[in-house]
PDB file of N, CA and C in Angstrom:
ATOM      1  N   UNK A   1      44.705  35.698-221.295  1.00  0.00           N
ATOM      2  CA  UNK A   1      45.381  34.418-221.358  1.00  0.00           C
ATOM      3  C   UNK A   1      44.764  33.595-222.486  1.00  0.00           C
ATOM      4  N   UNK A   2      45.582  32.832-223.458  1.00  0.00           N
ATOM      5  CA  UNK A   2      45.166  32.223-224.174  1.00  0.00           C
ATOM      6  C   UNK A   2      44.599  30.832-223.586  1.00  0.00           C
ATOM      7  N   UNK A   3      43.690  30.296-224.779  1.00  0.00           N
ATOM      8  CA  UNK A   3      42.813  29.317-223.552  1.00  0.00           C
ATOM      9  C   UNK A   3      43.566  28.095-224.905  1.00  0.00           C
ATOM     10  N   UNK A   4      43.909  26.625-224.746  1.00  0.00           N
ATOM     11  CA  UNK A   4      44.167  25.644-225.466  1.00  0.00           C
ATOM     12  C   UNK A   4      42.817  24.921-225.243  1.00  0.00           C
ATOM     13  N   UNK A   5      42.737  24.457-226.443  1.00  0.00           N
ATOM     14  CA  UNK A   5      41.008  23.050-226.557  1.00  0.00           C
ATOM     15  C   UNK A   5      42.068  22.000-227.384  1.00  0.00           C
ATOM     16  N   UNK A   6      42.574  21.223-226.135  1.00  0.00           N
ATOM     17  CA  UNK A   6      43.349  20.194-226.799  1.00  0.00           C
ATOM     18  C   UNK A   6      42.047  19.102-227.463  1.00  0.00           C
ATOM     19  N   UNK A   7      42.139  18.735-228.433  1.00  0.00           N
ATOM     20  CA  UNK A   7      41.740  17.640-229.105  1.00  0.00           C
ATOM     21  C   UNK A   7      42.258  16.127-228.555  1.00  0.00           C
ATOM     22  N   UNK A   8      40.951  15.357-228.901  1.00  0.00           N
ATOM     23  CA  UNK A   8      41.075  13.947-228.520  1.00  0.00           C
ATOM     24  C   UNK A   8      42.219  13.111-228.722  1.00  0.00           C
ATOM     25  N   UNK A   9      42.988  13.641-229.944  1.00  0.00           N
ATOM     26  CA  UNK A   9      44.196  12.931-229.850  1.00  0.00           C
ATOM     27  C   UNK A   9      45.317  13.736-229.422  1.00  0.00           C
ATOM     28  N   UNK A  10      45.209  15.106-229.126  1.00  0.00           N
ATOM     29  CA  UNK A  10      46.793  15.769-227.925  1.00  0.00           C
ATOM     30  C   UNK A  10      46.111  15.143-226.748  1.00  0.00           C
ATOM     31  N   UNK A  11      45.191  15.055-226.099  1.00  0.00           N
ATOM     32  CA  UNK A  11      44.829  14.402-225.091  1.00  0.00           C
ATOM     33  C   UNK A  11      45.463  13.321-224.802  1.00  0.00           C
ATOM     34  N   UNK A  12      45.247  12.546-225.569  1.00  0.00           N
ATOM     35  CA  UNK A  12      45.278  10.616-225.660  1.00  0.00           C
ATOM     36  C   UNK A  12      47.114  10.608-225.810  1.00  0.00           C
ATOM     37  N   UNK A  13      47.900  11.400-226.371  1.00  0.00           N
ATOM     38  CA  UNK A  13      48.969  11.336-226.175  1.00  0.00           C
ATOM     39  C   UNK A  13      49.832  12.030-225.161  1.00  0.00           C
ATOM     40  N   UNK A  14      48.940  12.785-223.826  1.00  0.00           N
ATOM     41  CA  UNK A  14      49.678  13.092-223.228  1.00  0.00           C
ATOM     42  C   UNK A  14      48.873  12.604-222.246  1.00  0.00           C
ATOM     43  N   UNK A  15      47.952  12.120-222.151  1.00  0.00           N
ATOM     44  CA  UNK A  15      47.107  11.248-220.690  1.00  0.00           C
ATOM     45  C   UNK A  15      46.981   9.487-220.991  1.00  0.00           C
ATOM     46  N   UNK A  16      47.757   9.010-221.621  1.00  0.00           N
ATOM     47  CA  UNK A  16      46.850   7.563-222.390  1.00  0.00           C
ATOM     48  C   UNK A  16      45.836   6.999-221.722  1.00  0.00           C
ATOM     49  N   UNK A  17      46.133   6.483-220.711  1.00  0.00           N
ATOM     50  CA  UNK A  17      44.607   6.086-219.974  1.00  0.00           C
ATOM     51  C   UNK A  17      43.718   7.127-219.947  1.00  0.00           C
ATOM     52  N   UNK A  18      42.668   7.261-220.994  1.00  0.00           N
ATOM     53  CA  UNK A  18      41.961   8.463-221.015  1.00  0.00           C
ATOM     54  C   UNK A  18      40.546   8.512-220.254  1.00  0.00           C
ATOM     55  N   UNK A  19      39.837   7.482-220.706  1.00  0.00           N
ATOM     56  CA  UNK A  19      39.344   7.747-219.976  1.00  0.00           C
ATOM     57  C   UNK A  19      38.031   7.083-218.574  1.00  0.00           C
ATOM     58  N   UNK A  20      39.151   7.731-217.860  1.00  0.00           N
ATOM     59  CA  UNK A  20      39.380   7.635-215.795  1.00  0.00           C
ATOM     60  C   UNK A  20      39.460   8.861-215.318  1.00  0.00           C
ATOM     61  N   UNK A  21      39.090   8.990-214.359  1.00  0.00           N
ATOM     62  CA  UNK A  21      39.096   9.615-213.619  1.00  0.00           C
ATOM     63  C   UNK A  21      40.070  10.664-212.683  1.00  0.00           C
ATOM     64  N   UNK A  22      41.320   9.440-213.058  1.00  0.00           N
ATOM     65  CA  UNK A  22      42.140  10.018-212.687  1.00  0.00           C
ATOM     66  C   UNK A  22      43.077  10.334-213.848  1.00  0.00           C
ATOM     67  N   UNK A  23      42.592  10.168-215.345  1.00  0.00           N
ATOM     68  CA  UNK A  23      43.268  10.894-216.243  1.00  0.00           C
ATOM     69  C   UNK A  23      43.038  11.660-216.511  1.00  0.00           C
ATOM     70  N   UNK A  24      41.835  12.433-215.945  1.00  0.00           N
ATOM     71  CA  UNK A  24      41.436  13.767-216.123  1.00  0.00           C
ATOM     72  C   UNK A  24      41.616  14.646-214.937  1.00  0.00           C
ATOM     73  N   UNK A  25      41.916  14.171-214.081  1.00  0.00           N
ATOM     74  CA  UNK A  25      42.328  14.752-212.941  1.00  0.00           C
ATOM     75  C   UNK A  25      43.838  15.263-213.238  1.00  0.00           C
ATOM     76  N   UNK A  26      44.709  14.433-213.625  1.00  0.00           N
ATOM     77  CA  UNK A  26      45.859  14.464-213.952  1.00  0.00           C
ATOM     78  C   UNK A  26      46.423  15.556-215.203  1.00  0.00           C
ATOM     79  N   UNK A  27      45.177  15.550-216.254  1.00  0.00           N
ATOM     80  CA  UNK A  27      45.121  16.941-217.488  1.00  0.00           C
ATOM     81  C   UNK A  27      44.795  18.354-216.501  1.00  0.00           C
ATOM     82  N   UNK A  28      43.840  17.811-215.556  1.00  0.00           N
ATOM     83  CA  UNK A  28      43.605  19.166-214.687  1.00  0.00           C
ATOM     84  C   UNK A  28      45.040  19.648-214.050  1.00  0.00           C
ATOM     85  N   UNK A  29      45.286  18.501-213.060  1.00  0.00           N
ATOM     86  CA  UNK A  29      46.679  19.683-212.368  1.00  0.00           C
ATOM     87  C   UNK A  29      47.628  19.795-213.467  1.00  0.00           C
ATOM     88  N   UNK A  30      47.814  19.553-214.530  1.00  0.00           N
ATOM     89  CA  UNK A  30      48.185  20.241-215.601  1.00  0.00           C
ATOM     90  C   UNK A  30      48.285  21.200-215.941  1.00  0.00           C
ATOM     91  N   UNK A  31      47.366  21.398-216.597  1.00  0.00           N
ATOM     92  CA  UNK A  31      46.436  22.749-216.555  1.00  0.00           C
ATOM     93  C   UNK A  31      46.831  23.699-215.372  1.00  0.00           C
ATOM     94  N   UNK A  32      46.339  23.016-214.354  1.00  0.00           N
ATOM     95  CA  UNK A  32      46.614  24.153-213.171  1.00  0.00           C
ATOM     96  C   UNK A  32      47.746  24.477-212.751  1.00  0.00           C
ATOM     97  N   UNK A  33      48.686  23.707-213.617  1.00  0.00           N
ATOM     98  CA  UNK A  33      50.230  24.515-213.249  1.00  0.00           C
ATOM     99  C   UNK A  33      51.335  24.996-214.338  1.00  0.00           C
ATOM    100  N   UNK A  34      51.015  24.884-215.864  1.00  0.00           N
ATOM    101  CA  UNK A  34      51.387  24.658-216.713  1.00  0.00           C
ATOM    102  C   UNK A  34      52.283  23.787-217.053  1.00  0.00           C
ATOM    103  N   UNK A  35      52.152  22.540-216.672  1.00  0.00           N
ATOM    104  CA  UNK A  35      53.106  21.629-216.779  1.00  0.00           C
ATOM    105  C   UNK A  35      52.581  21.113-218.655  1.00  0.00           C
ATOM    106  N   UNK A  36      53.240  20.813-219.379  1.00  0.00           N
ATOM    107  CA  UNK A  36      53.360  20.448-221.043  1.00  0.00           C
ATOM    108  C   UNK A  36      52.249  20.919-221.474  1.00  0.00           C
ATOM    109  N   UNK A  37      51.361  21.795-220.782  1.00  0.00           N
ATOM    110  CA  UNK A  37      50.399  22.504-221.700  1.00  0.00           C
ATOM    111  C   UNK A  37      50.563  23.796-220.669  1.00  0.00           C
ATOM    112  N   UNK A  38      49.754  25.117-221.545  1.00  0.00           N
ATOM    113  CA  UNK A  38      49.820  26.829-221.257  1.00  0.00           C
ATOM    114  C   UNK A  38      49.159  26.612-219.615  1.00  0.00           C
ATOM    115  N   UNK A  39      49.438  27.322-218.853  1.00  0.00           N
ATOM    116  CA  UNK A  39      48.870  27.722-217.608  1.00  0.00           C
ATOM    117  C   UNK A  39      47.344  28.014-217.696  1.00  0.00           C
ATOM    118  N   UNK A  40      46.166  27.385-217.936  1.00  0.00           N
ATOM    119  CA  UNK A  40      45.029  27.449-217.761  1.00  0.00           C
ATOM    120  C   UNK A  40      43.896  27.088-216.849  1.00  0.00           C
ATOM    121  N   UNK A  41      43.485  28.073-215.889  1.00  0.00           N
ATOM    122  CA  UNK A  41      42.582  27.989-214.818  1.00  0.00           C
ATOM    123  C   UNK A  41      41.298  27.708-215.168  1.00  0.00           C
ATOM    124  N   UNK A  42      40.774  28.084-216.380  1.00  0.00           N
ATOM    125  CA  UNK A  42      39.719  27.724-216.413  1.00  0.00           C
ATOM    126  C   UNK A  42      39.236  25.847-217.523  1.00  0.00           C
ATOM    127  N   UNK A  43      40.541  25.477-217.988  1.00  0.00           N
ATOM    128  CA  UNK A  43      40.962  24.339-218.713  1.00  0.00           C
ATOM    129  C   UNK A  43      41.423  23.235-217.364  1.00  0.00           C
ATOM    130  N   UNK A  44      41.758  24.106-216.455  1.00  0.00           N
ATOM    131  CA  UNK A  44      42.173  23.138-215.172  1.00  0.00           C
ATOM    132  C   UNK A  44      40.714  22.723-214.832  1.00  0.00           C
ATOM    133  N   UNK A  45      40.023  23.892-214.185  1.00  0.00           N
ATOM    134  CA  UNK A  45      38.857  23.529-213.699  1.00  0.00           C
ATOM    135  C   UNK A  45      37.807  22.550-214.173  1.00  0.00           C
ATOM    136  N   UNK A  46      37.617  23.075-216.064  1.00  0.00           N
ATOM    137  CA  UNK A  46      37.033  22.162-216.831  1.00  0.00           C
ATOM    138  C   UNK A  46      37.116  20.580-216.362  1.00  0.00           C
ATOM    139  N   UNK A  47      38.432  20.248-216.504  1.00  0.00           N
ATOM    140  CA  UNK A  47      39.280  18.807-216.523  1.00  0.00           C
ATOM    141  C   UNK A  47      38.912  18.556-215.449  1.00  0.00           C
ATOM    142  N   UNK A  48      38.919  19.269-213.891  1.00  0.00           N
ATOM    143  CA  UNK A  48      39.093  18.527-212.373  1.00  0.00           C
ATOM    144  C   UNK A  48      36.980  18.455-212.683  1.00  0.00           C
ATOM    145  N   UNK A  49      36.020  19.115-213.174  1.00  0.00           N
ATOM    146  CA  UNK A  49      34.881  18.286-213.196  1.00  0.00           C
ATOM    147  C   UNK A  49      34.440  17.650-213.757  1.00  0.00           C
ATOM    148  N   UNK A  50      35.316  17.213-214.798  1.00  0.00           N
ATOM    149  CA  UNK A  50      35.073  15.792-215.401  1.00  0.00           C
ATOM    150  C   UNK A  50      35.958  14.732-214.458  1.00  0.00           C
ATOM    151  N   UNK A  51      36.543  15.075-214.074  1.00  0.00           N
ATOM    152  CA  UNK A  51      37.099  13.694-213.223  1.00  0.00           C
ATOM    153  C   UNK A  51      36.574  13.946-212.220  1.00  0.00           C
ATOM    154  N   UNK A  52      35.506  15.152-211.766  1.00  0.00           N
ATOM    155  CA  UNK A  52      34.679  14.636-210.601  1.00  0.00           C
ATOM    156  C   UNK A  52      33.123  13.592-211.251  1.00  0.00           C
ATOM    157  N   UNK A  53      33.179  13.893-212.285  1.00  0.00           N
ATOM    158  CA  UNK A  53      31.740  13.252-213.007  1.00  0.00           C
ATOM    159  C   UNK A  53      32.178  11.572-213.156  1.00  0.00           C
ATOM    160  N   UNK A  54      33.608  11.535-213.483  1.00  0.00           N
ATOM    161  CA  UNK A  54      33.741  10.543-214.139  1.00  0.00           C
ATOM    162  C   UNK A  54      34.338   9.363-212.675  1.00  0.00           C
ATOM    163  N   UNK A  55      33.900   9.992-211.204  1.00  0.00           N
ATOM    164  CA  UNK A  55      33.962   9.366-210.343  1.00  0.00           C
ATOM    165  C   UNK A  55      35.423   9.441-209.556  1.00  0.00           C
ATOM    166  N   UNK A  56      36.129  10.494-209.543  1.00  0.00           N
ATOM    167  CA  UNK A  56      37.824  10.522-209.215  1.00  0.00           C
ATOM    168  C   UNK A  56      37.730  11.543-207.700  1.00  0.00           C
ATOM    169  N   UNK A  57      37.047  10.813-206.461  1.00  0.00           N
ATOM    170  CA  UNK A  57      37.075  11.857-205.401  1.00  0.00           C
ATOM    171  C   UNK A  57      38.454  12.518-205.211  1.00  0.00           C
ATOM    172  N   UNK A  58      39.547  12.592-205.505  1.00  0.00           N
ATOM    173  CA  UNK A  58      40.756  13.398-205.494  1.00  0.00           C
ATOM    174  C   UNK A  58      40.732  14.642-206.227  1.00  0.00           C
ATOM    175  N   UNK A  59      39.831  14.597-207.150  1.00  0.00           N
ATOM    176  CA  UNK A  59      39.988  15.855-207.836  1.00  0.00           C
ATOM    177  C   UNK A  59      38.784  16.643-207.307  1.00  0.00           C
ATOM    178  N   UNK A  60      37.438  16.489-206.617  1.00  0.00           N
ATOM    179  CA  UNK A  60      36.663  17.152-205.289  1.00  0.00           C
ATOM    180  C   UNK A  60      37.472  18.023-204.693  1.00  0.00           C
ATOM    181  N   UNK A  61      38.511  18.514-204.081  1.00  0.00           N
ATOM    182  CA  UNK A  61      39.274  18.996-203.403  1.00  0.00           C
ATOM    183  C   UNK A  61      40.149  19.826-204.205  1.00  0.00           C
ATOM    184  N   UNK A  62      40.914  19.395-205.268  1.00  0.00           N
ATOM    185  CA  UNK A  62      41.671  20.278-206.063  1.00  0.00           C
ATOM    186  C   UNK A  62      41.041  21.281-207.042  1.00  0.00           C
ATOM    187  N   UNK A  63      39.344  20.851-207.270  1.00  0.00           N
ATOM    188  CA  UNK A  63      39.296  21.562-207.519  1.00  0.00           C
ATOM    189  C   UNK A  63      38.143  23.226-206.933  1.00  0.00           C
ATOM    190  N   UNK A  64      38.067  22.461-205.718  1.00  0.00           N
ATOM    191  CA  UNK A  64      37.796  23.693-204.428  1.00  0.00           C
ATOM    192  C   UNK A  64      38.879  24.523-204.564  1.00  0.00           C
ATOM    193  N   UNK A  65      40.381  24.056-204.584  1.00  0.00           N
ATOM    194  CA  UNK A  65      41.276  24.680-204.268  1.00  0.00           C
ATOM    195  C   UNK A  65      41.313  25.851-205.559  1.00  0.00           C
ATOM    196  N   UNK A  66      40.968  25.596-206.757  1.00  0.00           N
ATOM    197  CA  UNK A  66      41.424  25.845-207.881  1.00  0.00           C
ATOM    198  C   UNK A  66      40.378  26.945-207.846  1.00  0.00           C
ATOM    199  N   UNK A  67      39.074  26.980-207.714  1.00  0.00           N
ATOM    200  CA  UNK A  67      38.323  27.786-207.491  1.00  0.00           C
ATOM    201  C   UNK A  67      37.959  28.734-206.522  1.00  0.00           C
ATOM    202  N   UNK A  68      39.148  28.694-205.532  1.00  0.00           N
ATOM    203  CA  UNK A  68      39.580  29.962-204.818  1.00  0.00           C
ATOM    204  C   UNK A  68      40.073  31.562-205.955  1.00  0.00           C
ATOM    205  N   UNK A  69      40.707  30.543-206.359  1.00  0.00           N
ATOM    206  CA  UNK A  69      41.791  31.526-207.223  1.00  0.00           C
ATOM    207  C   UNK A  69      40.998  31.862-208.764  1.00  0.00           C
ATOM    208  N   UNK A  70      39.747  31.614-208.681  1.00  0.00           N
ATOM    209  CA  UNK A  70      39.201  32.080-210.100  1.00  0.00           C
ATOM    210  C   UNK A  70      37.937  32.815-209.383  1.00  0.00           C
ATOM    211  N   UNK A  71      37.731  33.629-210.505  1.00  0.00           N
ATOM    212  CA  UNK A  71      36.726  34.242-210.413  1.00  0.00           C
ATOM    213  C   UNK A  71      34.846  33.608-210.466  1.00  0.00           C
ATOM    214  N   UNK A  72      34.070  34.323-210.444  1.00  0.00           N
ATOM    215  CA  UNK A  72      32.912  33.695-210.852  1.00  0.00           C
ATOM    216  C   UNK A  72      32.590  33.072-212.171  1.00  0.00           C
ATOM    217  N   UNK A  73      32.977  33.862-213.227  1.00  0.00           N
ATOM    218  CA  UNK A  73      32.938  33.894-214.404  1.00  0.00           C
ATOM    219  C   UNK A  73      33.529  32.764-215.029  1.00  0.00           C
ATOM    220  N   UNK A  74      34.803  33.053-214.385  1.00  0.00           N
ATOM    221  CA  UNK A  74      35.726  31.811-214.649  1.00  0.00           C
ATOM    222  C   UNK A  74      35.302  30.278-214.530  1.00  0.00           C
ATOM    223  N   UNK A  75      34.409  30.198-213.418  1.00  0.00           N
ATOM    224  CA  UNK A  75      34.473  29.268-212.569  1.00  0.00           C
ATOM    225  C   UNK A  75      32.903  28.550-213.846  1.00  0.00           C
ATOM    226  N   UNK A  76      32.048  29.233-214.295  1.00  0.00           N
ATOM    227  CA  UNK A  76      30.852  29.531-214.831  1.00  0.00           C
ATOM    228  C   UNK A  76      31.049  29.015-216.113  1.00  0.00           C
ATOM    229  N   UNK A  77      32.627  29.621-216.390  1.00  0.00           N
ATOM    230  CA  UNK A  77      32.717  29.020-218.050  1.00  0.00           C
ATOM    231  C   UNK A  77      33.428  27.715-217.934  1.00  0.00           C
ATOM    232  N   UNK A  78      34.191  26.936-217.067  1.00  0.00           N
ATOM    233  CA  UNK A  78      35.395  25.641-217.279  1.00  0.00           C
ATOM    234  C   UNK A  78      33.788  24.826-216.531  1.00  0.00           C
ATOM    235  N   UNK A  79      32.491  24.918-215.709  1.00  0.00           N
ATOM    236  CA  UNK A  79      31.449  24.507-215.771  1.00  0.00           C
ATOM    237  C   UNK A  79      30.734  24.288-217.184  1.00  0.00           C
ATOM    238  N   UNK A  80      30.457  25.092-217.866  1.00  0.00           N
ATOM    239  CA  UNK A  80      29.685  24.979-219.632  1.00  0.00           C
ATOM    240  C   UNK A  80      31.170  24.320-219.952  1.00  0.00           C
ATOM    241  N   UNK A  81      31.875  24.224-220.378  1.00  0.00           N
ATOM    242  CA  UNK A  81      32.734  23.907-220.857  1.00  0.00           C
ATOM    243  C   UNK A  81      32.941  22.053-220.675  1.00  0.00           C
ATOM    244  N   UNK A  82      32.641  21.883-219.557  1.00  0.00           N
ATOM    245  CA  UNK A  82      33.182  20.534-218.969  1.00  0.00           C
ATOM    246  C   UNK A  82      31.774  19.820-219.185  1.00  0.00           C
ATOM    247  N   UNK A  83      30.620  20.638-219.304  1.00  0.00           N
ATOM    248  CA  UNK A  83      28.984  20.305-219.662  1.00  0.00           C
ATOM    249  C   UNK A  83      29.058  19.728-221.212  1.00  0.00           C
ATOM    250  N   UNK A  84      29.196  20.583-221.793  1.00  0.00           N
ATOM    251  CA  UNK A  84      29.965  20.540-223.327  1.00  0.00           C
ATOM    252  C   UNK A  84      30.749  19.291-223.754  1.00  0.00           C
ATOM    253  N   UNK A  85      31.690  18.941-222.930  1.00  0.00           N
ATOM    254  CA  UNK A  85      32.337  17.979-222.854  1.00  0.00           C
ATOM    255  C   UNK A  85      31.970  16.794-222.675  1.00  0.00           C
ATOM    256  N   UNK A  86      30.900  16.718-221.944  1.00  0.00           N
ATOM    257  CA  UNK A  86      30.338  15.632-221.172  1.00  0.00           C
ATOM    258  C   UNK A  86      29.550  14.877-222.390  1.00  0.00           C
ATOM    259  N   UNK A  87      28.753  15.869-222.597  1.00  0.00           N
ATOM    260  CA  UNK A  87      27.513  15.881-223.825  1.00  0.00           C
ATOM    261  C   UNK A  87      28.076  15.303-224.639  1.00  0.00           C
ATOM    262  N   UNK A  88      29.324  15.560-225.596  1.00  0.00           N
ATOM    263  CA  UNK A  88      29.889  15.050-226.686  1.00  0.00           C
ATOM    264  C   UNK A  88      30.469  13.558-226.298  1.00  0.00           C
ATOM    265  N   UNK A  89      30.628  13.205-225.374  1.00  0.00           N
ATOM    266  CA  UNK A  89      31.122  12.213-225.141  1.00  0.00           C
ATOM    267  C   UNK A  89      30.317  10.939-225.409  1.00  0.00           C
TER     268      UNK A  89
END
């Protein structure tokens, strides 16, 4: 599966309130369903722990759910990934 690294501005034009908690929650179930971006589980996951960092208890739960359905690995990289994310911020 191809993986998308949307940039700060495909972001900002498809979440505007960027950044909340629940705009990253909102890029996550995105992600997790392919709604205006590729079907990505591990880009979902990324997104639902930054909107758990960034204080959004709704995405706690979605993304338990989300991490049924991924592997370890998976789960290991949208973690570094969302670390990564954090850092640059």
């Amino acid at each position: 599966m191809a993986r998308l690294d949307l940039g700060a501005a495909d972001i900002a034009a498809l979440v505007p309130d960027l950044d909340t908690g629940e705009a990253y929650l909102e890029l996550g179930l995105m992600h997790a369903v392919g709604r205006s971006v590729p079907l990505d589980l591990v880009a979902a996951h990324k997104w639902l722990n930054i909107a758990v960092a960034k204080g959004c208890r709704a995405a706690v739960s979605r993304r338990a759910e989300l991490a049924q359905e991924m592997s370890a690995d998976e789960i290991a990289a949208a973690q570094r990934a969302a670390r990564m994310f954090l850092a640059a911020a």
